[in-house]
Protein backbone atom coordinates (compact mmCIF):
# COMPACT_ATOMS: atom_id res chain seq x y z
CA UNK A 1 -47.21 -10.88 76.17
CA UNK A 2 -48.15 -7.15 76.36
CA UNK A 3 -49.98 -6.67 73.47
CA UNK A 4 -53.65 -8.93 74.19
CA UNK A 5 -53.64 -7.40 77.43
CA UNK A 6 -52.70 -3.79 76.05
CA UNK A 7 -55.66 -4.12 73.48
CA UNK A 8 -57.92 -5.74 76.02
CA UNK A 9 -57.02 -2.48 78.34
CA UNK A 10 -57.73 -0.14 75.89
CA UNK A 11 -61.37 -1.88 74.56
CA UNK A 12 -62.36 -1.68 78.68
CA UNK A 13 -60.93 1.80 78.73
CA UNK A 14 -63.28 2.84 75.82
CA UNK A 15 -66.27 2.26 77.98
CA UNK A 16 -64.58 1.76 81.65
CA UNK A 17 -61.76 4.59 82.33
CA UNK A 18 -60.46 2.89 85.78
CA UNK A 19 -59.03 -0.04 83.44
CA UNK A 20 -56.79 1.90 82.26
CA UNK A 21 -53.52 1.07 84.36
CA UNK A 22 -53.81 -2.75 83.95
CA UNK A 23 -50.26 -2.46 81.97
CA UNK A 24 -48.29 -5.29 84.64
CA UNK A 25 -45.67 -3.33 85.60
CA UNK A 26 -43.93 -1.54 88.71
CA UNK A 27 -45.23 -5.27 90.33
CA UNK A 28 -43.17 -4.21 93.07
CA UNK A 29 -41.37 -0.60 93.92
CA UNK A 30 -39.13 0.65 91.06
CA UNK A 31 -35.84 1.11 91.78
CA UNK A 32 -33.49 3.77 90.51
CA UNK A 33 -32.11 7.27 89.94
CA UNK A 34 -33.46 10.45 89.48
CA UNK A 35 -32.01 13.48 88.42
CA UNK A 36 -34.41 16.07 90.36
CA UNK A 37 -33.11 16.65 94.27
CA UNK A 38 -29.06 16.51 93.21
CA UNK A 39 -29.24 18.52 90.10
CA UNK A 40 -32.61 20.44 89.96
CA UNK A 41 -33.03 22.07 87.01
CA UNK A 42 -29.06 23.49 86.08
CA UNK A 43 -28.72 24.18 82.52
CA UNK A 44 -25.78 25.98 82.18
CA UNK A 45 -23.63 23.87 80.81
CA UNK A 46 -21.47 26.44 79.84
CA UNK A 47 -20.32 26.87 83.58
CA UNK A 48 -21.04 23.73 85.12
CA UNK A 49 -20.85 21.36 82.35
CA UNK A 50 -20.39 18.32 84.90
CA UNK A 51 -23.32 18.66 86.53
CA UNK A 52 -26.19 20.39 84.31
CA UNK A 53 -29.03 19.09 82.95
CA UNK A 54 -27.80 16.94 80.23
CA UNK A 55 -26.91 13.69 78.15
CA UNK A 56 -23.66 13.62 79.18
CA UNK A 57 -24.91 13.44 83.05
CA UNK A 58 -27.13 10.95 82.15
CA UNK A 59 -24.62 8.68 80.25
CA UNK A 60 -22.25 8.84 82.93
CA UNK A 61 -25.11 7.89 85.62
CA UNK A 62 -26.34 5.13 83.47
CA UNK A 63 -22.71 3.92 83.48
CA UNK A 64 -22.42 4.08 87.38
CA UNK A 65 -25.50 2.13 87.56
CA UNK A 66 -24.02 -0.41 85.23
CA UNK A 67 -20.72 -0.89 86.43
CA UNK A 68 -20.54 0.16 90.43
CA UNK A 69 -23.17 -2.96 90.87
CA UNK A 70 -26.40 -0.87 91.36
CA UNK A 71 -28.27 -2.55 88.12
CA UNK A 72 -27.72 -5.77 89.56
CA UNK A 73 -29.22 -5.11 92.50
CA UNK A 74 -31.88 -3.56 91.07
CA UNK A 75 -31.54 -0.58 90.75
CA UNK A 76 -32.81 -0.16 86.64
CA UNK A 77 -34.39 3.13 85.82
CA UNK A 78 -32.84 6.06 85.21
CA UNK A 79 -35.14 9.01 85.29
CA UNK A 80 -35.20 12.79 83.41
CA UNK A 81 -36.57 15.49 85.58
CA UNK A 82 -37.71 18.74 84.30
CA UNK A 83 -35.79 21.50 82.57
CA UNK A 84 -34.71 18.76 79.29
CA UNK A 85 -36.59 19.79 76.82
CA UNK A 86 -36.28 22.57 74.60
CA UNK A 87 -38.16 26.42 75.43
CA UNK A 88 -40.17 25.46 72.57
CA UNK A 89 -41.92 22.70 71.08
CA UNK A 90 -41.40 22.05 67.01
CA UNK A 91 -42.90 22.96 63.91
CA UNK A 92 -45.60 19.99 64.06
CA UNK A 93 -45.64 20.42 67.98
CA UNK A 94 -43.84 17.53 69.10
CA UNK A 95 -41.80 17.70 72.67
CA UNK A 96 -37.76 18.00 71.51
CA UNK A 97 -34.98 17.96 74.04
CA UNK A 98 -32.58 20.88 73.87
CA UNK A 99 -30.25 21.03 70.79
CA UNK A 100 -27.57 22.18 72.87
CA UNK A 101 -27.53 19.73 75.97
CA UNK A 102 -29.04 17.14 74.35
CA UNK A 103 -27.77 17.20 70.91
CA UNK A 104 -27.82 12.72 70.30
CA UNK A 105 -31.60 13.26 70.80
CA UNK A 106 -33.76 11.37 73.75
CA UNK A 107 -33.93 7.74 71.92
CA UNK A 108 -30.10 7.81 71.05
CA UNK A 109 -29.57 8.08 75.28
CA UNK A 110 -32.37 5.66 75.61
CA UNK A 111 -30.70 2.98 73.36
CA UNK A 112 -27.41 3.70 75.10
CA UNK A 113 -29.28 3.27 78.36
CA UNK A 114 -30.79 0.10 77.13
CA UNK A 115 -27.74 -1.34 75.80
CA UNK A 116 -26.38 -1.22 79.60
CA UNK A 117 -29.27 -3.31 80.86
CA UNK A 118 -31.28 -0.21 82.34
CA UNK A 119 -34.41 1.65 81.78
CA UNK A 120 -35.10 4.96 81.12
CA UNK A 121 -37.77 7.33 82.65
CA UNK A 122 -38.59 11.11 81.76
CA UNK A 123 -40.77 13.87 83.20
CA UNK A 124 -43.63 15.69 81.84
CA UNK A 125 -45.90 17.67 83.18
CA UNK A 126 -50.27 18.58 82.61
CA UNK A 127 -50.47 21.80 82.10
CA UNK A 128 -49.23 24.96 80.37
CA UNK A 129 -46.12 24.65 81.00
CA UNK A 130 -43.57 22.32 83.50
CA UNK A 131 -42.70 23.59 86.97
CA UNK A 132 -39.69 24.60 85.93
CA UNK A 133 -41.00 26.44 83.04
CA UNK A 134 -40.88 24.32 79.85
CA UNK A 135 -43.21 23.66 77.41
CA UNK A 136 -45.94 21.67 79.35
CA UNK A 137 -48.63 18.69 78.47
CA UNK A 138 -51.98 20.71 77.69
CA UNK A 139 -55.25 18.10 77.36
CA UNK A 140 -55.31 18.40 73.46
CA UNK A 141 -52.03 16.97 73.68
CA UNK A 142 -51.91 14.23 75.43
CA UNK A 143 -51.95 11.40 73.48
CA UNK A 144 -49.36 12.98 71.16
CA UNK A 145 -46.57 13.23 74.30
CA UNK A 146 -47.28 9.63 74.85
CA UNK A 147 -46.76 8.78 71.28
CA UNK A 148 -43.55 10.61 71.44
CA UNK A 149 -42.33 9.08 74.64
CA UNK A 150 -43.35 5.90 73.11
CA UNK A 151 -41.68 6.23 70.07
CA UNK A 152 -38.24 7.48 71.86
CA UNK A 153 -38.24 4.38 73.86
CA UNK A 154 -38.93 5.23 77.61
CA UNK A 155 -39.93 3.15 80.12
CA UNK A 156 -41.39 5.44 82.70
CA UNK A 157 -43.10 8.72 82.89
CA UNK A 158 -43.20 11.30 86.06
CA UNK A 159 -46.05 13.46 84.89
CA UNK A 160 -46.02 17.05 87.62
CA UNK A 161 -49.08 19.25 87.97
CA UNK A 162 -47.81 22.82 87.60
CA UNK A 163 -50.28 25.12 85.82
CA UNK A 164 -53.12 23.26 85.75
CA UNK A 165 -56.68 23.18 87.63
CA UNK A 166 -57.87 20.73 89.95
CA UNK A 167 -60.47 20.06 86.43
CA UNK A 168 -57.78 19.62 84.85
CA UNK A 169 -56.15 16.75 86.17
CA UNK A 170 -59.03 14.97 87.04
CA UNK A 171 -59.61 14.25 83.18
CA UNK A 172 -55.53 14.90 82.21
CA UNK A 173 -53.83 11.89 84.92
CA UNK A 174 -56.04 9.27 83.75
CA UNK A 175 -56.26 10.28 79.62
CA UNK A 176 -52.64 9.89 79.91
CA UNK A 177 -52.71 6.30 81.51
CA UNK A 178 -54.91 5.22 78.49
CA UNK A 179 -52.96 7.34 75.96
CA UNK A 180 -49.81 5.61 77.56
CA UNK A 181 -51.46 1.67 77.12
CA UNK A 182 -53.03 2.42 73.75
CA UNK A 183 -49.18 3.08 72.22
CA UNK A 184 -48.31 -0.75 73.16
CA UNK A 185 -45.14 0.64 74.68
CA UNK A 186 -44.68 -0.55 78.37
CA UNK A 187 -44.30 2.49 80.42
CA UNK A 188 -44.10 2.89 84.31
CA UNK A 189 -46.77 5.96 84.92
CA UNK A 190 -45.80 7.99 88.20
CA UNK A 191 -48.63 10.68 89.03
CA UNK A 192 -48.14 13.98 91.32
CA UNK A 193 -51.49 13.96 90.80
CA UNK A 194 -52.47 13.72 94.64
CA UNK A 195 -49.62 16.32 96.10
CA UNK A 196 -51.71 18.71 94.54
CA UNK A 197 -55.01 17.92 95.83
CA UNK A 198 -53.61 17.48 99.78
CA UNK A 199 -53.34 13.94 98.92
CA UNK A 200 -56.03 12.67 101.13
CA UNK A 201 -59.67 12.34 100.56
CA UNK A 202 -62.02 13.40 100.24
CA UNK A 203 -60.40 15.53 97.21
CA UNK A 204 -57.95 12.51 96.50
CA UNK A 205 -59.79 9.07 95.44
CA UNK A 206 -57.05 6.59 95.89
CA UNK A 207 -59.39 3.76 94.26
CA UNK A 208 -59.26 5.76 91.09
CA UNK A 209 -55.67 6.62 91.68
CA UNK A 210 -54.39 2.91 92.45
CA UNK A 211 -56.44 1.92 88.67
CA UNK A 212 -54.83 5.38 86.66
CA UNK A 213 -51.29 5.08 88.10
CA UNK A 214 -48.11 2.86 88.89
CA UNK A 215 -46.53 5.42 91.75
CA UNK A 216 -48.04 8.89 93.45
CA UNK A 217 -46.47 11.72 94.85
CA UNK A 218 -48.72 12.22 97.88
CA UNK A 219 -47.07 15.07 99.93
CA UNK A 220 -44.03 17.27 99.62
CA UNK A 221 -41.15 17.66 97.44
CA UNK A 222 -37.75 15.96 99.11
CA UNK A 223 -35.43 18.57 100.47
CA UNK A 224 -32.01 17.98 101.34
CA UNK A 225 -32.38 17.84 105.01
CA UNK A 226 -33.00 15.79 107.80
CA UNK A 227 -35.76 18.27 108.52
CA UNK A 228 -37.24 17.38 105.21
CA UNK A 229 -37.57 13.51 106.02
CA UNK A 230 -39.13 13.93 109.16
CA UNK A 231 -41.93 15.79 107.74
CA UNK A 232 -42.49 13.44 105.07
CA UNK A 233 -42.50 10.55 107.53
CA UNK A 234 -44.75 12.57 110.12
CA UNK A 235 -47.48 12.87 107.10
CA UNK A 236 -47.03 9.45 106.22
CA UNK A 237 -47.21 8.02 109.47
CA UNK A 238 -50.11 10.28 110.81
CA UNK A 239 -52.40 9.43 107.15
CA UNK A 240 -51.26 6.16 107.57
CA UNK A 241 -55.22 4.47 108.06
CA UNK A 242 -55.94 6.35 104.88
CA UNK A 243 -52.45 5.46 102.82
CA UNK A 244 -51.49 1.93 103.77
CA UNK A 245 -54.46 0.06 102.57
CA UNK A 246 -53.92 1.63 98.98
CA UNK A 247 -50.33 0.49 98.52
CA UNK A 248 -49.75 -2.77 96.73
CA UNK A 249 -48.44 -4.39 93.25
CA UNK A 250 -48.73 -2.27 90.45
CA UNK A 251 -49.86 1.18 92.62
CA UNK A 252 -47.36 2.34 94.98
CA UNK A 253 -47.62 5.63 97.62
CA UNK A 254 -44.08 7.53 96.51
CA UNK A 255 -42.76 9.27 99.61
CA UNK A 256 -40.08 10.86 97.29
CA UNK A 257 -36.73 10.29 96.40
CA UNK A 258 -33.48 9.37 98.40
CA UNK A 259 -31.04 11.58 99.35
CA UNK A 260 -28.61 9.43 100.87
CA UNK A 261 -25.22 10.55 99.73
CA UNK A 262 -26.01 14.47 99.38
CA UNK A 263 -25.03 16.31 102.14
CA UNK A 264 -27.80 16.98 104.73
CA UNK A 265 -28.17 13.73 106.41
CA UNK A 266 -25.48 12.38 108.79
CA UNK A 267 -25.02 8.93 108.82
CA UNK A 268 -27.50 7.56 111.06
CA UNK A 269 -30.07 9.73 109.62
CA UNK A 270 -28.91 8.07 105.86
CA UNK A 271 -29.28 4.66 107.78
CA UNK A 272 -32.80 5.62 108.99
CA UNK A 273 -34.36 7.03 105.57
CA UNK A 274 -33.56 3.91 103.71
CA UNK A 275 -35.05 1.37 106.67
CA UNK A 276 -37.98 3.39 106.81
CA UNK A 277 -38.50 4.39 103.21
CA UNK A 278 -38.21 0.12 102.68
CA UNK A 279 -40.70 -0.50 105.66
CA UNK A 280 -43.10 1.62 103.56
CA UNK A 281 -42.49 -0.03 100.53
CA UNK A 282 -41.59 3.16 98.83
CA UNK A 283 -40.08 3.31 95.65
CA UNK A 284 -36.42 3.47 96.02
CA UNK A 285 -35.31 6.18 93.43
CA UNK A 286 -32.15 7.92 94.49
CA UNK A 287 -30.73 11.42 93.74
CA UNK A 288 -27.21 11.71 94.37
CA UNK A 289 -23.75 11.59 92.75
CA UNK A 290 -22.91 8.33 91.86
CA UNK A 291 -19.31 9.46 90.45
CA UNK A 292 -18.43 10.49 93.42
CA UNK A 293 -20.37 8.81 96.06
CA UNK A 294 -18.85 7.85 99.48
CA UNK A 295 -17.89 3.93 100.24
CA UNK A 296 -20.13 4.33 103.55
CA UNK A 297 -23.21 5.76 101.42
CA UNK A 298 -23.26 3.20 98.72
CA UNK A 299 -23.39 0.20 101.14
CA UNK A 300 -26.60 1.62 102.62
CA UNK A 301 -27.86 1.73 99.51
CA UNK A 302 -26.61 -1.35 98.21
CA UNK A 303 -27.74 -3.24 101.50
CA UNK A 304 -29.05 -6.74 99.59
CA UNK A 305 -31.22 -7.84 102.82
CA UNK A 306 -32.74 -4.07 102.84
CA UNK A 307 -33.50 -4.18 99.02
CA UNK A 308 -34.92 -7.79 99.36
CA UNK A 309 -37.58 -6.27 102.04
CA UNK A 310 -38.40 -3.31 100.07
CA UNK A 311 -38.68 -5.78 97.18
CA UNK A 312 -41.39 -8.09 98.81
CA UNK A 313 -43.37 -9.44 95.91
CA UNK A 314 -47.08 -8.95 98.47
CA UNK A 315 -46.15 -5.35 98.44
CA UNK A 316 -48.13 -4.22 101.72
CA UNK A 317 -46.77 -1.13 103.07
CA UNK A 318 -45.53 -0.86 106.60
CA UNK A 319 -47.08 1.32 109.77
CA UNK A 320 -45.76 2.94 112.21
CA UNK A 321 -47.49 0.74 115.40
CA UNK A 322 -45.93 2.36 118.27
CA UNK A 323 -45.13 5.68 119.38
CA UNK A 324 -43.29 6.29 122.93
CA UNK A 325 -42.98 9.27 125.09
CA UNK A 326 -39.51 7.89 125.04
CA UNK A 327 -39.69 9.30 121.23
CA UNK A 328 -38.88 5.51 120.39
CA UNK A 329 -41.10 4.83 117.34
CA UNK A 330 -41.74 1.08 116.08
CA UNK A 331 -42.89 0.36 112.48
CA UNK A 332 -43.79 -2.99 111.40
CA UNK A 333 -44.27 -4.39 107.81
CA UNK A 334 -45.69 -8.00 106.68
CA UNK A 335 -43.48 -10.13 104.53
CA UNK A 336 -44.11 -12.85 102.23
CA UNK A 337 -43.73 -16.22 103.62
CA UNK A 338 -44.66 -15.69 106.68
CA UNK A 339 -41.45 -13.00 107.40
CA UNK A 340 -41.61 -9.43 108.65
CA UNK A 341 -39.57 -6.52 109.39
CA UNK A 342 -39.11 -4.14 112.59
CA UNK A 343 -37.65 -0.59 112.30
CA UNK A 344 -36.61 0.77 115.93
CA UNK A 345 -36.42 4.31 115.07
CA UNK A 346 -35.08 7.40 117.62
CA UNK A 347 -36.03 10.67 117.54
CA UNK A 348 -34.02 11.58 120.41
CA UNK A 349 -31.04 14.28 120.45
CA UNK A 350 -29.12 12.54 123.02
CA UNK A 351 -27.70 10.11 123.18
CA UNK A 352 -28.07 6.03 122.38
CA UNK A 353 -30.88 4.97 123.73
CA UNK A 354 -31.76 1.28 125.03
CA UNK A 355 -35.21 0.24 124.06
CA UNK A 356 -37.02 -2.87 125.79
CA UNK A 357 -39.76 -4.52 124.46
CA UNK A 358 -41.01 -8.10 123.17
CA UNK A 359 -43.03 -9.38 120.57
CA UNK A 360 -46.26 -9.82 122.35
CA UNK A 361 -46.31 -6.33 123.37
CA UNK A 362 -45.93 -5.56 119.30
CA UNK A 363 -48.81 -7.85 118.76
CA UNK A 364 -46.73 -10.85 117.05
CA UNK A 365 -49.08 -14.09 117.24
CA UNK A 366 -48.20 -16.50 120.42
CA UNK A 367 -46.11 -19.73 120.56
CA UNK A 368 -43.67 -18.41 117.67
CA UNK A 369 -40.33 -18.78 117.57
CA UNK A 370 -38.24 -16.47 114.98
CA UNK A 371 -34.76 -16.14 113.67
CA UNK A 372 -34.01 -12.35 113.53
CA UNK A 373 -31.56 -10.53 111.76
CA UNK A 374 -30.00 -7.27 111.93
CA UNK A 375 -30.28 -5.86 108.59
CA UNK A 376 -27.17 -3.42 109.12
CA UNK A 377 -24.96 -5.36 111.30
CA UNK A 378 -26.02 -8.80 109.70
CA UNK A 379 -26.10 -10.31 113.73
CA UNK A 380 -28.31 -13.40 113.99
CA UNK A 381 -30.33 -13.74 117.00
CA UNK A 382 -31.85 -17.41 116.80
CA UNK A 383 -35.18 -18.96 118.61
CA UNK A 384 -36.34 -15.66 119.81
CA UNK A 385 -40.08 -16.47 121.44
CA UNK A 386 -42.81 -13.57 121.01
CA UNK A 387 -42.89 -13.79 124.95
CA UNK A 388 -39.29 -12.93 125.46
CA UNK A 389 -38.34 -9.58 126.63
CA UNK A 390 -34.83 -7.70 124.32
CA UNK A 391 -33.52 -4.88 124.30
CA UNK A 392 -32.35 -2.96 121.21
CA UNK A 393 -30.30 0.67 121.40
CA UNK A 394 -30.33 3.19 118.67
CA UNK A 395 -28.68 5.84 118.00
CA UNK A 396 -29.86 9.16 118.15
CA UNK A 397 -31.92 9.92 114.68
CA UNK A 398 -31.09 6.52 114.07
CA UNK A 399 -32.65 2.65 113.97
CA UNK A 400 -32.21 -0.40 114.40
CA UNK A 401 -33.80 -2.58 111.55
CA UNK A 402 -34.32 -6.63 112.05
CA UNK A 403 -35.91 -9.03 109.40
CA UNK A 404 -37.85 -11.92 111.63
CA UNK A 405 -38.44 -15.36 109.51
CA UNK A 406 -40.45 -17.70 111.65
CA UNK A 407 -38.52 -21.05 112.86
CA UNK A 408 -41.52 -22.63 114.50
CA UNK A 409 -45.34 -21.39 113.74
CA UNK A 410 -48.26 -20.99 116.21
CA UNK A 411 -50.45 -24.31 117.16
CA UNK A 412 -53.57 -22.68 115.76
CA UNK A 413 -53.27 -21.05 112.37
CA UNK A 414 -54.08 -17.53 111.74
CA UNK A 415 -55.22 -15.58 109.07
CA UNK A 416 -53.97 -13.18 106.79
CA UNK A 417 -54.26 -9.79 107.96
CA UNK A 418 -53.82 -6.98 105.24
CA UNK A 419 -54.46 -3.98 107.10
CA UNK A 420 -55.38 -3.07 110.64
CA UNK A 421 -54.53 0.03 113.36
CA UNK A 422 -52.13 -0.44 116.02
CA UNK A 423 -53.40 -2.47 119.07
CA UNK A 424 -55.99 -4.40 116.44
CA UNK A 425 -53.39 -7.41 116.10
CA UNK A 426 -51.59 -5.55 112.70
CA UNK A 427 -49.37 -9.06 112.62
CA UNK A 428 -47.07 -10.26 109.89
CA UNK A 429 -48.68 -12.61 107.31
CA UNK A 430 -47.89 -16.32 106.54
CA UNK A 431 -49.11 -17.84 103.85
């Protein structure tokens, strides 16, 4: 099925560069591990050889996500950060992974990964050399890296901008995309293109982005603190007219990985990144130790009803369409059939806090009637009206997350709305 479309990519890409991405994947947001945010770039194996950069790591995570039910929920790729390769590229200048830590070679780990059901991913990065210091992807090389990751079998590329010019990228992000069709390989193409431009416009063009890459880094690298989310989400939330509209199937805003099971969130702060990473139909790519993961941890992660919202095949991205003095924040995202979800979210220090509100005032059409549930607690909450006044209380740094379906539709029909601000009727969509 690839291969017309690959070839018809790469005779538009000749003479039209923004055709480049039209490779079908990352429909909606990939779902996975990464190595990055747990295990940053440890390579000595010597002392730590359960947690460096290395195959074995990666063979054990690809079994996790085989066995502890994570594949089957979706949760396919499994991703190589930087520090892999070797300090030195060989004699004929091909990319090699270190001898030492990964002596079965990068195709051996992606058959293994293969064999299990799951998809691999690895990192590269345009310029002179990777963040982390490894040998980098220079422009006259290009099209060789892809080949390479092509020919070792992965299924998805993170390509960073360390050491390189703003010039630089501009012709490196989208060379790569075509370099990336024109090997016939399918291969999920994540950008950090944008982080390192501000990632908003004018310097960022998210038309160009949204037809040169599956995913973008926009904003800051992940930390592993509670701090850390809130800034993301701040940026997200306050760019949100410029981000929202560019979201969608195939071309994703990436607010960064997961850190749900590390050891800076508390609970209700791990409850609150994955609601509100799904409500902006982030990518869900986690970095944490799935050998040793805690029960309470996993079923976050493993929530079905939360994955099947992230997973929405219309892939709009959510907004955040109230914002109290209360620090009560509401974010709302459209769902296929006519469905939507609600994140509560409190940024009080407190203590619980109950939150009234109804429908109308959040700009729900009139004369509906949903069925609501609780996407933690499960709780069903039939025929509530958009009139009807409720009350919902969240925990401090915490939310409350509901999934409406509609049980009885308006009289008059209304239209689709794909994106609006707050307060311009921003309502779910039925189709």
């Amino acid at each position: 099925v690839m291969a017309p479309m690959l070839l018809l990519g790469l005779s538009l890409a000749l003479a039209l560069p923004s055709a480049a991405l039209e490779n079908g994947l990352a429909r909606t947001p990939p779902m996975g591990w990464l190595a990055w945010e747990r295990f940053r770039c440890n390579v000595d194996c010597g002392a730590d050889p359960h947690n460096c950069i290395s195959e074995t790591l990666f063979f054990e995570m690809a079994d996790r996500l085989a066995e502890d039910g994570w594949r089957d929920l979706g949760y396919k790729y499994i991703n190589i950060d930087d520090c892999w390769s070797a300090k030195q590229r060989d004699a004929s200048g091909r990319l090699v992974p270190d001898p030492k830590r990964f002596p079965s070679g990068i195709k051996a780990l992606a058959d293994y990964v293969h064999a299990r059901g799951l998809k691999l991913g690895i990192y590269g990065d345009l310029g002179t050399l990777t963040c982390g210091g490894y040998p980098g992807t220079t422009l006259d090389l290009v099209k060789q890296d892809a080949q390479t990751f092509a020919e070792w079998g992965v299924d998805m590329l993170k390509l960073d901008g360390c050491y390189s010019s703003a010039e630089e990228q501009a012709e490196g992000y989208p060379e790569m995309a075509r370099a990336l069709n024109a090997t016939g390989h399918p291969i999920v193409y994540s950008c950090s293109w944008p982080a390192y431009q501000g990632g908003l416009p004018p310097k960022v063009n998210y038309t160009i982005l949204a037809e040169v890459c599956n995913l973008w880094r926009n904003y800051d690298d992940i930390q592993d603190s509670w701090d850390s989310v809130l800034s993301i989400l701040d940026w997200f939330s306050e760019n949100q007219d410029v981000l929202q509209p560019v979201a969608g199937p195939g071309h994703w805003n990436d607010p960064d990985m997961l850190i749900i099971g590390n050891f800076g969130l508390s609970y209700e702060q791990s409850r609150s990144q994955m609601a509100l990473w799904t409500v902006m139909a982030a990518p869900l790519l986690m970095s944490t130790d799935l050998r040793t993961i805690s029960p309470s941890a996993k079923e976050i992660l493993q929530n079905r009803l939360m994955i099947q919202i992230n997973q929405d095949p219309l892939g709009i991205q959510g907004r955040r369409i109230v914002k109290e003095k209360s620090h009560i924040e509401v974010f709302l995202r459209p769902l296929s059939q006519g469905a939507s979800t609600l994140v509560f979210f409190s940024r009080r220090t407190d203590m619980p806090f109950v939150y009234t509100t109804s429908l109308a005032k959040l700009h729900f059409p009139d004369d509906t009637v949903y069925e609501v549930q609780d996407v933690y607690s499960g709780k069903i909450i039939s025929g509530l009206k958009t009139g009807d006044n409720f009350s919902v209380v969240i925990n401090p740094s915490g939310v409350v997350m509901w999934y409406l379906y509609p049980i009885v539709l308006p009289a008059q029909p209304w239209h689709i709305v794909r994106q609006q601000g707050p307060g311009e009727g921003f309502s779910p969509v039925v189709l």
